[in-house]
Protein backbone atom coordinates (compact mmCIF):
# COMPACT_ATOMS: atom_id res chain seq x y z
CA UNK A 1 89.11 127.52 134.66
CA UNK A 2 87.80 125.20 137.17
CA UNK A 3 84.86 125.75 139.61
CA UNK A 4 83.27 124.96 142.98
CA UNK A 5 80.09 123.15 142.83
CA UNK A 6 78.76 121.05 145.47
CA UNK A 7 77.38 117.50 146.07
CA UNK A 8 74.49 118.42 148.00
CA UNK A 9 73.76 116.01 151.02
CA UNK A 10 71.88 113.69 148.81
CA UNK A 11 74.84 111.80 147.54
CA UNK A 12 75.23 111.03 151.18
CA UNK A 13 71.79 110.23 151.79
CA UNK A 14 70.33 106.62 151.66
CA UNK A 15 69.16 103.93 149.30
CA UNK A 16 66.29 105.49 148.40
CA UNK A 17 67.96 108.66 147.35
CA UNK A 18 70.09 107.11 145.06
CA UNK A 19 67.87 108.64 142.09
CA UNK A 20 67.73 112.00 144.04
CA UNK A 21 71.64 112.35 144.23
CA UNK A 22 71.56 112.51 140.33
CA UNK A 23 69.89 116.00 140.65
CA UNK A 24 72.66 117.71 141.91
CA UNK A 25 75.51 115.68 140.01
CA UNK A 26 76.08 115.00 136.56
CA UNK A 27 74.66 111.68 135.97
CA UNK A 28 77.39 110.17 133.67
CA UNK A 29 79.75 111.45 135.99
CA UNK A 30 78.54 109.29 138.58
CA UNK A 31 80.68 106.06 139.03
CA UNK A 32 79.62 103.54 142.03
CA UNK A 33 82.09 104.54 145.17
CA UNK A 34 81.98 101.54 147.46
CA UNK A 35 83.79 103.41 150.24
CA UNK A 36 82.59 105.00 153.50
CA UNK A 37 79.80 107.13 153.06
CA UNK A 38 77.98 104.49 150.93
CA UNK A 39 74.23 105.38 150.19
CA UNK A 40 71.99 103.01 152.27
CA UNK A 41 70.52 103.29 155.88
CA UNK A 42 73.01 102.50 158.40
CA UNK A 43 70.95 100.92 161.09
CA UNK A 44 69.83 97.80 159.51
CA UNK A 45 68.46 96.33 162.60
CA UNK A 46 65.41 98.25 162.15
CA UNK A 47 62.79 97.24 159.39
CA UNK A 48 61.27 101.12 159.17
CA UNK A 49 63.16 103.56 159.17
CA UNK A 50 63.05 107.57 158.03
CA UNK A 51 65.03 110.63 157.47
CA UNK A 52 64.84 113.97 157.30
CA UNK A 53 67.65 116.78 155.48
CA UNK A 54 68.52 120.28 154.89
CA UNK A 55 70.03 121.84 152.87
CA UNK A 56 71.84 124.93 151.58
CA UNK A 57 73.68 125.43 148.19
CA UNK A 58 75.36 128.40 146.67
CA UNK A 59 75.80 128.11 142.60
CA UNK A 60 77.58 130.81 140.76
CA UNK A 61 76.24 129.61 137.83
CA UNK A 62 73.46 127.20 138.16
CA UNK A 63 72.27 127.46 134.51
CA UNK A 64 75.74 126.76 133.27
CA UNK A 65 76.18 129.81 130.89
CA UNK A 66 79.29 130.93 128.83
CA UNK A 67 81.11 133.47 129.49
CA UNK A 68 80.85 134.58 125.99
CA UNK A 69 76.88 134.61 126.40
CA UNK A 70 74.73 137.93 127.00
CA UNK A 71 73.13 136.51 130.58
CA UNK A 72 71.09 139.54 130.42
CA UNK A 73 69.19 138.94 127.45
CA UNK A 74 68.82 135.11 128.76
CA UNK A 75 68.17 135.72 131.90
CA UNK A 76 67.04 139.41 132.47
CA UNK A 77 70.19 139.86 135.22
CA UNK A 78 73.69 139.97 134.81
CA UNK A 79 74.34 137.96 137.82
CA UNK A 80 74.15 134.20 137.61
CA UNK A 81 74.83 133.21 140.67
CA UNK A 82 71.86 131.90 143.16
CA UNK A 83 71.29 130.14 146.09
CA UNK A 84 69.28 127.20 146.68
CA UNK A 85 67.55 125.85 149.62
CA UNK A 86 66.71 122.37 150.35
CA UNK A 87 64.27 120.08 152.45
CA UNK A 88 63.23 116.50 151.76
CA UNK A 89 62.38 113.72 154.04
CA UNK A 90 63.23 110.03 153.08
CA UNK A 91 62.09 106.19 154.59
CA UNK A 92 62.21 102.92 154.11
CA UNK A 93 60.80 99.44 154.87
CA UNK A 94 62.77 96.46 155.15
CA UNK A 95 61.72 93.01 155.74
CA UNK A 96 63.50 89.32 155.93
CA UNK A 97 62.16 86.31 155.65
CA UNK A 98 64.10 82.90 155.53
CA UNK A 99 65.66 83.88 152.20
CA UNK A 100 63.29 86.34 150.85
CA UNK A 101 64.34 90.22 151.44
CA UNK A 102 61.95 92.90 150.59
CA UNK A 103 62.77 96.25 150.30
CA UNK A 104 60.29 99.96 149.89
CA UNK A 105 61.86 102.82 149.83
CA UNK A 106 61.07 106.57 149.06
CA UNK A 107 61.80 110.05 149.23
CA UNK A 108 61.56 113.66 147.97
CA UNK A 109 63.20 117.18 147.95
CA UNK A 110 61.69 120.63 147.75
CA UNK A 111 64.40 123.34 145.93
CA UNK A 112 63.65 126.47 146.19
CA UNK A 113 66.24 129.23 143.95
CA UNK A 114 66.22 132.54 145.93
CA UNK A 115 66.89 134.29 142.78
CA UNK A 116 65.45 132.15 139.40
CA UNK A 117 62.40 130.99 141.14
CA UNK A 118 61.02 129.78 138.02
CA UNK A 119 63.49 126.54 138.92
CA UNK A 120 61.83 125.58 141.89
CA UNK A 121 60.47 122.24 142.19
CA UNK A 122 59.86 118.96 143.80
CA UNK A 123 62.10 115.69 143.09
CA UNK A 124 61.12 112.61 144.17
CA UNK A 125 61.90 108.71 143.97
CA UNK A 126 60.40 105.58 144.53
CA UNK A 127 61.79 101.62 144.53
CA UNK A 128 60.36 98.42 145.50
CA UNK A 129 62.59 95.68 145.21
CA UNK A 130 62.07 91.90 145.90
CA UNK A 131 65.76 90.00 146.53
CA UNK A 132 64.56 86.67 146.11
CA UNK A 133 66.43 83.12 146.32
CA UNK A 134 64.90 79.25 145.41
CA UNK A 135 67.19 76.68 147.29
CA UNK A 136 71.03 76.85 147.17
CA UNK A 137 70.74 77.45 143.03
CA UNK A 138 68.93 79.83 141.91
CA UNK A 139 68.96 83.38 143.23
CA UNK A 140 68.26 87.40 142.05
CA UNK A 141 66.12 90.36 142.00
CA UNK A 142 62.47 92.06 140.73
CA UNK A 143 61.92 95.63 141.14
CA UNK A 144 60.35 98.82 139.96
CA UNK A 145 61.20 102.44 140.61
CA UNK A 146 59.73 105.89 139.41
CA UNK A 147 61.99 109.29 139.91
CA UNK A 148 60.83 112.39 139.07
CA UNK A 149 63.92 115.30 138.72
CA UNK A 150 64.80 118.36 136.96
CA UNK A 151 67.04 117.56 133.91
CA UNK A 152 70.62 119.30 134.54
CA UNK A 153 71.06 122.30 133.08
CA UNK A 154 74.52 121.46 131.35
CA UNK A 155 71.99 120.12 128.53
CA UNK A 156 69.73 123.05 128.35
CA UNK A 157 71.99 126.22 129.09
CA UNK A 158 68.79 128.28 129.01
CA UNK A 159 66.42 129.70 131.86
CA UNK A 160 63.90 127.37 131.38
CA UNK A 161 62.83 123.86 133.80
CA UNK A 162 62.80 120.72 132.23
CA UNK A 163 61.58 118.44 134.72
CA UNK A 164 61.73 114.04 133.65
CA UNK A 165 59.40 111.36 134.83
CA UNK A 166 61.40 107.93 134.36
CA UNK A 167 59.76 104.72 135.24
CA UNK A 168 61.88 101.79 135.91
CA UNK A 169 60.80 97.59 135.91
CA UNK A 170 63.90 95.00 136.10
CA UNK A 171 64.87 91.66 137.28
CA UNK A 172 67.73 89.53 137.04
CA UNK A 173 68.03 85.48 137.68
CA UNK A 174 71.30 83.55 138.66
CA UNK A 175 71.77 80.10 138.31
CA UNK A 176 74.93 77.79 139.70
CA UNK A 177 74.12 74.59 138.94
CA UNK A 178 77.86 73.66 139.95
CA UNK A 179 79.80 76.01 142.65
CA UNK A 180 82.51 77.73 140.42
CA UNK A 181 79.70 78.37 137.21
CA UNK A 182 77.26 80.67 136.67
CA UNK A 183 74.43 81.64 134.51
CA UNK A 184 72.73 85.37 134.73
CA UNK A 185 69.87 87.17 133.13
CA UNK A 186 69.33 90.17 133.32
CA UNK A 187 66.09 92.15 131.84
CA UNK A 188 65.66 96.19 132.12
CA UNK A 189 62.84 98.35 131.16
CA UNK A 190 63.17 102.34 130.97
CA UNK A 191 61.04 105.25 129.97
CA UNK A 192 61.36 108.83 130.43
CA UNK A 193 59.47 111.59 129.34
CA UNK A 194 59.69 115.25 129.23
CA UNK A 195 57.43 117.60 130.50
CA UNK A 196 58.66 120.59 128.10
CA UNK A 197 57.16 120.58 124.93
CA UNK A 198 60.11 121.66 123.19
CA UNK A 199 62.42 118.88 124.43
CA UNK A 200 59.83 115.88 124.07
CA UNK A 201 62.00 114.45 121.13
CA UNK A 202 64.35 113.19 124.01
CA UNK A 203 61.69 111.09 125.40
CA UNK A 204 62.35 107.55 125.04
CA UNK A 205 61.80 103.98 126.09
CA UNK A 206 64.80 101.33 126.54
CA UNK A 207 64.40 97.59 126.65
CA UNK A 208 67.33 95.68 127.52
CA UNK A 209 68.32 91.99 127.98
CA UNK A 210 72.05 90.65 129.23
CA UNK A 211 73.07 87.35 129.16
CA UNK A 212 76.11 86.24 131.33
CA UNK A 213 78.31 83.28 131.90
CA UNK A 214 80.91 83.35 134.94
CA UNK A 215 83.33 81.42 135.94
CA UNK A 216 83.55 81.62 139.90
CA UNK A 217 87.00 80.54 141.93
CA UNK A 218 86.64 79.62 145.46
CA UNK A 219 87.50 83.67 146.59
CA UNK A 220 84.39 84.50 144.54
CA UNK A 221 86.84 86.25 141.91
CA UNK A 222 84.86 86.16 138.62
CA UNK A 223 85.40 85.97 135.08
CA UNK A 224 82.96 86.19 131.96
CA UNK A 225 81.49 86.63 129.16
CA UNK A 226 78.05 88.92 128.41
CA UNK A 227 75.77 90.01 125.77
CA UNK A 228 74.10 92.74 126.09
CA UNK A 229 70.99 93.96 123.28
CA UNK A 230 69.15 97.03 123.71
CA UNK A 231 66.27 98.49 121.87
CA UNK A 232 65.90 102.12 122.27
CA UNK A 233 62.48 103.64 120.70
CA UNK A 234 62.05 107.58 120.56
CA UNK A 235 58.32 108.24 119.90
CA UNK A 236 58.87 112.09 119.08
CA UNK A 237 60.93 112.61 115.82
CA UNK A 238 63.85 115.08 115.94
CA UNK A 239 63.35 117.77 112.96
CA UNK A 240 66.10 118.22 110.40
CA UNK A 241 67.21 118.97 106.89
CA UNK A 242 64.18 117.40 104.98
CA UNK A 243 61.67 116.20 107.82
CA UNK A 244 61.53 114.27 110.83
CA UNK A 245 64.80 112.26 111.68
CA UNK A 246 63.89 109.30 113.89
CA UNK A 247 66.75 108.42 117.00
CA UNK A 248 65.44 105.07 117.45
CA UNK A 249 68.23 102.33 117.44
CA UNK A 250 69.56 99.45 118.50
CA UNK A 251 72.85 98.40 120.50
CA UNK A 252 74.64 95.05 120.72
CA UNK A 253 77.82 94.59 123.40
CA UNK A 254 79.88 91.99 123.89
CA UNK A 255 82.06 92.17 126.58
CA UNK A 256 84.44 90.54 129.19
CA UNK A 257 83.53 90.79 132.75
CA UNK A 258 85.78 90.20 135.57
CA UNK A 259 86.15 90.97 139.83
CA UNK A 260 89.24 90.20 140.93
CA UNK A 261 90.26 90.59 144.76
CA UNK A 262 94.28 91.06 144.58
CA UNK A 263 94.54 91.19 147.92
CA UNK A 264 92.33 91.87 151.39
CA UNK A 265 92.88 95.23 150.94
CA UNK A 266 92.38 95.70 147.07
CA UNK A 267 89.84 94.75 144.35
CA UNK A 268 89.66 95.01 140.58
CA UNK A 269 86.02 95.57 138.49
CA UNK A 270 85.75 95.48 134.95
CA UNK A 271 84.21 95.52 131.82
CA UNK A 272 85.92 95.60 128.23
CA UNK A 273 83.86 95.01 125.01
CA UNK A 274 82.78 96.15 121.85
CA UNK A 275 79.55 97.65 121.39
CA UNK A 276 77.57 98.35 118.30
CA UNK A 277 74.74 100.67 117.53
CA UNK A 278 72.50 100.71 114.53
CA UNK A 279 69.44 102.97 113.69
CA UNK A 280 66.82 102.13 111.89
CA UNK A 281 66.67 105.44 110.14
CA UNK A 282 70.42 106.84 108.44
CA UNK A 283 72.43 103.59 109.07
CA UNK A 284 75.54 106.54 108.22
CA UNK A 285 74.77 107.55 111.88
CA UNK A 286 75.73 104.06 113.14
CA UNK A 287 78.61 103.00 115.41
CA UNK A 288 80.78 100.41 116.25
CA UNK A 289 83.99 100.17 118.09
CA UNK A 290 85.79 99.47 121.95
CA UNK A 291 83.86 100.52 124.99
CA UNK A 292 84.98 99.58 128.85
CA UNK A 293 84.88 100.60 132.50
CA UNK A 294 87.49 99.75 134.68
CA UNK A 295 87.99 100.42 138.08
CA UNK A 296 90.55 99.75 141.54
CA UNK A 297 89.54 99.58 144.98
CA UNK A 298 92.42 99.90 147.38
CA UNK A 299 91.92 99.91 151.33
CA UNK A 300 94.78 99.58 153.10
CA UNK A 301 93.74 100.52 156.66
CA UNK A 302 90.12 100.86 157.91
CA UNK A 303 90.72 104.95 157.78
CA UNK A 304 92.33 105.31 154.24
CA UNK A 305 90.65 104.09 151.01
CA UNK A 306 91.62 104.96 146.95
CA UNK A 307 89.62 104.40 144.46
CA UNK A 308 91.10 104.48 140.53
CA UNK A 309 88.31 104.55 137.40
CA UNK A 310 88.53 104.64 133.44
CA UNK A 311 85.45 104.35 131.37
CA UNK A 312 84.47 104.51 127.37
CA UNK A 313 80.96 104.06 126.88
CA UNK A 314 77.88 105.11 124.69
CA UNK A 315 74.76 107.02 125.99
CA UNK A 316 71.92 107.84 124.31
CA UNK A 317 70.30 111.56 123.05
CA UNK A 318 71.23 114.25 125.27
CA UNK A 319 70.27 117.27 123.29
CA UNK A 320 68.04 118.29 120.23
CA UNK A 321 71.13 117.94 117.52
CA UNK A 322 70.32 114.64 116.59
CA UNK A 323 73.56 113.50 118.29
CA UNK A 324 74.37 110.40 120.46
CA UNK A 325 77.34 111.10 123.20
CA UNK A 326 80.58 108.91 123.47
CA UNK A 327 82.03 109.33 126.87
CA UNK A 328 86.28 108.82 127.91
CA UNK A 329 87.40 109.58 131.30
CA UNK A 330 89.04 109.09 134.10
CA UNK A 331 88.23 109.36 138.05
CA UNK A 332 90.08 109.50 141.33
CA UNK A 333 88.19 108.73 144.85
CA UNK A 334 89.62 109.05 148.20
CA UNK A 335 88.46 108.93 151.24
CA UNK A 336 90.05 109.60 154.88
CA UNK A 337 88.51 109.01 158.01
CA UNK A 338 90.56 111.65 160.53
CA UNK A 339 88.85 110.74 163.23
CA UNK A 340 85.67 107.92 164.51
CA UNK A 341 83.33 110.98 163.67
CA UNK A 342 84.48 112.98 160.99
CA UNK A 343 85.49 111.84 157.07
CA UNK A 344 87.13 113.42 154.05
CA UNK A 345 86.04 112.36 150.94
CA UNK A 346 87.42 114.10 147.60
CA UNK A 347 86.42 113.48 143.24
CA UNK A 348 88.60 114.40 140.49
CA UNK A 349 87.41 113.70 137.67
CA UNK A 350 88.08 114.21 133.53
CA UNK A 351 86.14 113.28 130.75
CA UNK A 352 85.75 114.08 126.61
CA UNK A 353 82.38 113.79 125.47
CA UNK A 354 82.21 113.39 121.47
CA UNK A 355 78.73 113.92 119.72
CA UNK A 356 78.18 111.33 117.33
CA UNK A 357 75.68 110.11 114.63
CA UNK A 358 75.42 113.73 113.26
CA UNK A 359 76.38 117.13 112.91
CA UNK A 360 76.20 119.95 115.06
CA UNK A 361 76.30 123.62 114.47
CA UNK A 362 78.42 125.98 115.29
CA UNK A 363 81.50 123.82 115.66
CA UNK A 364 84.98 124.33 114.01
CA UNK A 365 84.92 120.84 112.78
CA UNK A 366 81.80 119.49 111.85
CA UNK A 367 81.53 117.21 115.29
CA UNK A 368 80.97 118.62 118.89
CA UNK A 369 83.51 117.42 121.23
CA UNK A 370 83.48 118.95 125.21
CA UNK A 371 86.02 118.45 127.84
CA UNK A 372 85.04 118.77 131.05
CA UNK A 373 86.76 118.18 134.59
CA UNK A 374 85.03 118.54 138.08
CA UNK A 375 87.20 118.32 141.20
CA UNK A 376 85.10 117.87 145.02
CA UNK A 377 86.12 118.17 148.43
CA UNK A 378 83.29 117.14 151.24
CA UNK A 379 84.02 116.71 155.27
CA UNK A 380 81.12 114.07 156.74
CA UNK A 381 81.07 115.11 160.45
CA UNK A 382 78.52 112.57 162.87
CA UNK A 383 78.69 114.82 166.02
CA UNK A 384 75.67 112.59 167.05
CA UNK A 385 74.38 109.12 166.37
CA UNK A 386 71.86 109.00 163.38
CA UNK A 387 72.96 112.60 162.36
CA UNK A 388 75.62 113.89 159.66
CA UNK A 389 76.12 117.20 158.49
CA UNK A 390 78.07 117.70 155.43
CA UNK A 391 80.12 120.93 154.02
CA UNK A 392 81.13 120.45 150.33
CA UNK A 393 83.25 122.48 147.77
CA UNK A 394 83.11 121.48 144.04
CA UNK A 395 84.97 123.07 140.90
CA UNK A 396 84.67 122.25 137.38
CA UNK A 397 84.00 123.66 133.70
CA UNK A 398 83.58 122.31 130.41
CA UNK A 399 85.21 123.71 127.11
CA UNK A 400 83.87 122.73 123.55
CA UNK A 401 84.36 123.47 120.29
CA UNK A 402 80.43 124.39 120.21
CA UNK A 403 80.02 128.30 120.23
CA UNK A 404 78.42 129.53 123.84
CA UNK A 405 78.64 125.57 125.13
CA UNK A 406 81.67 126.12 127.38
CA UNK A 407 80.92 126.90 130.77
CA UNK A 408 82.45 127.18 134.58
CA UNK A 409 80.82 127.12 138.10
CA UNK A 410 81.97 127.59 141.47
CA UNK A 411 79.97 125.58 144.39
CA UNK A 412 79.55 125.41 147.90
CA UNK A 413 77.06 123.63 150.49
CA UNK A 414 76.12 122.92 153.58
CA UNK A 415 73.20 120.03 154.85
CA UNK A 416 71.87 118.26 157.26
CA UNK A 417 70.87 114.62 158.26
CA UNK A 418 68.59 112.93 160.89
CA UNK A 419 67.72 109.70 160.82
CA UNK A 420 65.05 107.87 162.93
């Protein structure tokens, strides 16, 4: 049965609400749209800049229940639905010099639930980011960010707030020593933490390091080859059958890496490897095999776009089961620009999510496996320079072999945006 949810505003809001968009959508559902409602500040020509939003969302089922499950006894009413209200303010600082590009940004949200008030809260996200370059060889980036959001309820399922603080520090160097080669680093640092006692075995700290070599053609089409290690470290051990069970591990990738403009008016991405994951505690719970993300850009006029995903990819512990998710989907992005002022934008997406590295209970087969599908239509109107209001409709639901983890929603919203 599918469902109407909607993308609040802040997937339409800027740069520094990147992080706050995640709040409303499913963050591994998220897949980088480079079409027309982008998320960064339009008017570049001005170093400060701010913004303000409101917002209104209706949720038939914001703590993504079963239908099978007593909401009374979980939530002390029958009626799951709710409706949420939304303000937030937003700004940034941008600054150019020579080569050198600095950028600040920041912003937060207030929710408030008119019904299960004991969800209100207060997101928020921060990012400092230096873009720097050292003559015509050496180029790339040093940044740090801190978010602060309520983890989605599709992981809890229970009438309770889990709200995460996750720091950020990364940095990448390029290096073309001749015009069609090139040399990258990239570093990433990444901790989150839990402010529910009960879920503090999903905090966790990530380190990772990439190492890339590209060959570059004239166009700037790209192909390579990367390593990727990461070192994930979860300081909290999950209980189980005979004590603590530690969900610290460690993942290798290697992958190819290619961009490939076909055309002016069409561009591949991708990334197909093999990625392997070892824990330091039950090496039965390891993994290796194919992971990838693929994706098409077509544009054939300046008022049509497509855009064409496929993914495969590990994440890391999403629940208390001991488990580590394996994600296959599929997504399809258009976009239509009726008129100069006003903009269709649609999602359909489809995804299995398999929980690996242990067993769950409750399932007919010894492994959790969900399927879930989400499908979005949002209109972008400008009726004024500098402001965009926004009317979404989502759908989707999620069925699983889990008992009570299946789940539909319906969705609908309405926001506001100034900027200044």
């Amino acid at each position: 049965m599918i469902i109407i949810r909607l993308i609040v505003l802040l997937a339409l809001l800027a740069a520094s609400h990147a992080s706050l968009a995640q709040l409303v959508l499913e963050e591994r559902l998220l897949w980088d749209q480079r079409l027309y409602e982008k998320e960064i500040f339009k008017e570049r020509d001005r170093p400060i800049q701010f913004e303000v939003l409101g917002g209104y969302r209706y949720d038939s089922n914001p703590f993504r229940l079963s239908d099978d499950a007593d909401s009374q006894a979980i939530l002390g009413s029958s009626d799951k639905a709710d409706n949420i209200f939304q303000l937030g303010a937003a700004g940034q600082l941008l600054l150019e010099k020579s080569r050198q590009k600095f950028v600040l940004e920041g912003g937060a949200v207030q929710n408030w639930y008119q019904n299960f008030d004991t969800l209100d809260h207060t997101s928020n996200a921060l990012r400092g980011e230096w873009a720097w370059q050292a003559g015509n060889d050496w180029y790339g980036t040093l940044g740090a960010a801190h978010r602060t959001y309520m983890e989605s309820s599709t992981n809890i399922q229970q009438k309770i707030r889990d709200m995460i603080d996750r720091n950020r520090a990364y940095g990448s160097v390029n290096y073309r020593p001749v015009s069609y080669l090139k040399f990258t680093v990239d570093g990433d640092w990444l901790k989150s933490e839990h402010d529910l006692e009960s879920r503090q075995a999903l905090d966790n700290r990530e380190e990772s390091t990439a190492f890339t070599v590209s060959w570059v053609t004239p166009a700037e089409n790209t192909m390579g080859v990367r390593y990727l290690t990461t070192d994930a470290t979860y300081p909290n051990s999950t209980l189980a059958s005979g004590g603590g069970l530690d969900n610290s591990y460690k993942d290798q990738e290697y992958s190819l890496v290619a961009t490939w403009r076909a055309s002016g008016a069409s561009m591949f991405r991708g990334r197909l490897g093999r990625t392997e994951r070892s824990f330091d505690q039950s090496p039965d719970r390891d993994f290796s095999g194919p992971t990838w993300r693929l994706g098409y850009e077509w544009q054939t006029t300046d008022k049509t776009a497509l855009e064409l995903a496929v993914w495969r990819e590990l994440y890391g512990f999403e629940d208390l089961t001991g488990n580590y998710v394996r994600t296959t989907g599929f997504g399809i992005f258009p976009a239509w620009s009726v008129m100069p002022k006003l903009i269709l934008q649609a999602k359909a997406l489809y995804q299995t999510r398999d929980y690996l590295g242990g067993l769950s209970s409750g399932t007919t087969s010894g492994q959790r496996e969900d399927q879930e599908r989400l499908l979005q239509l949002a209109t972008i109107w400008t009726p004024l320079r500098l402001t965009k209001l926004i009317a979404a409709i989502e759908a989707g639901d999620r069925k699983s072999n889990q008992a009570l983890a299946d789940y539909d929603y319906q969705s609908i919203s309405l926001s506001a945006i100034r900027t200044f």
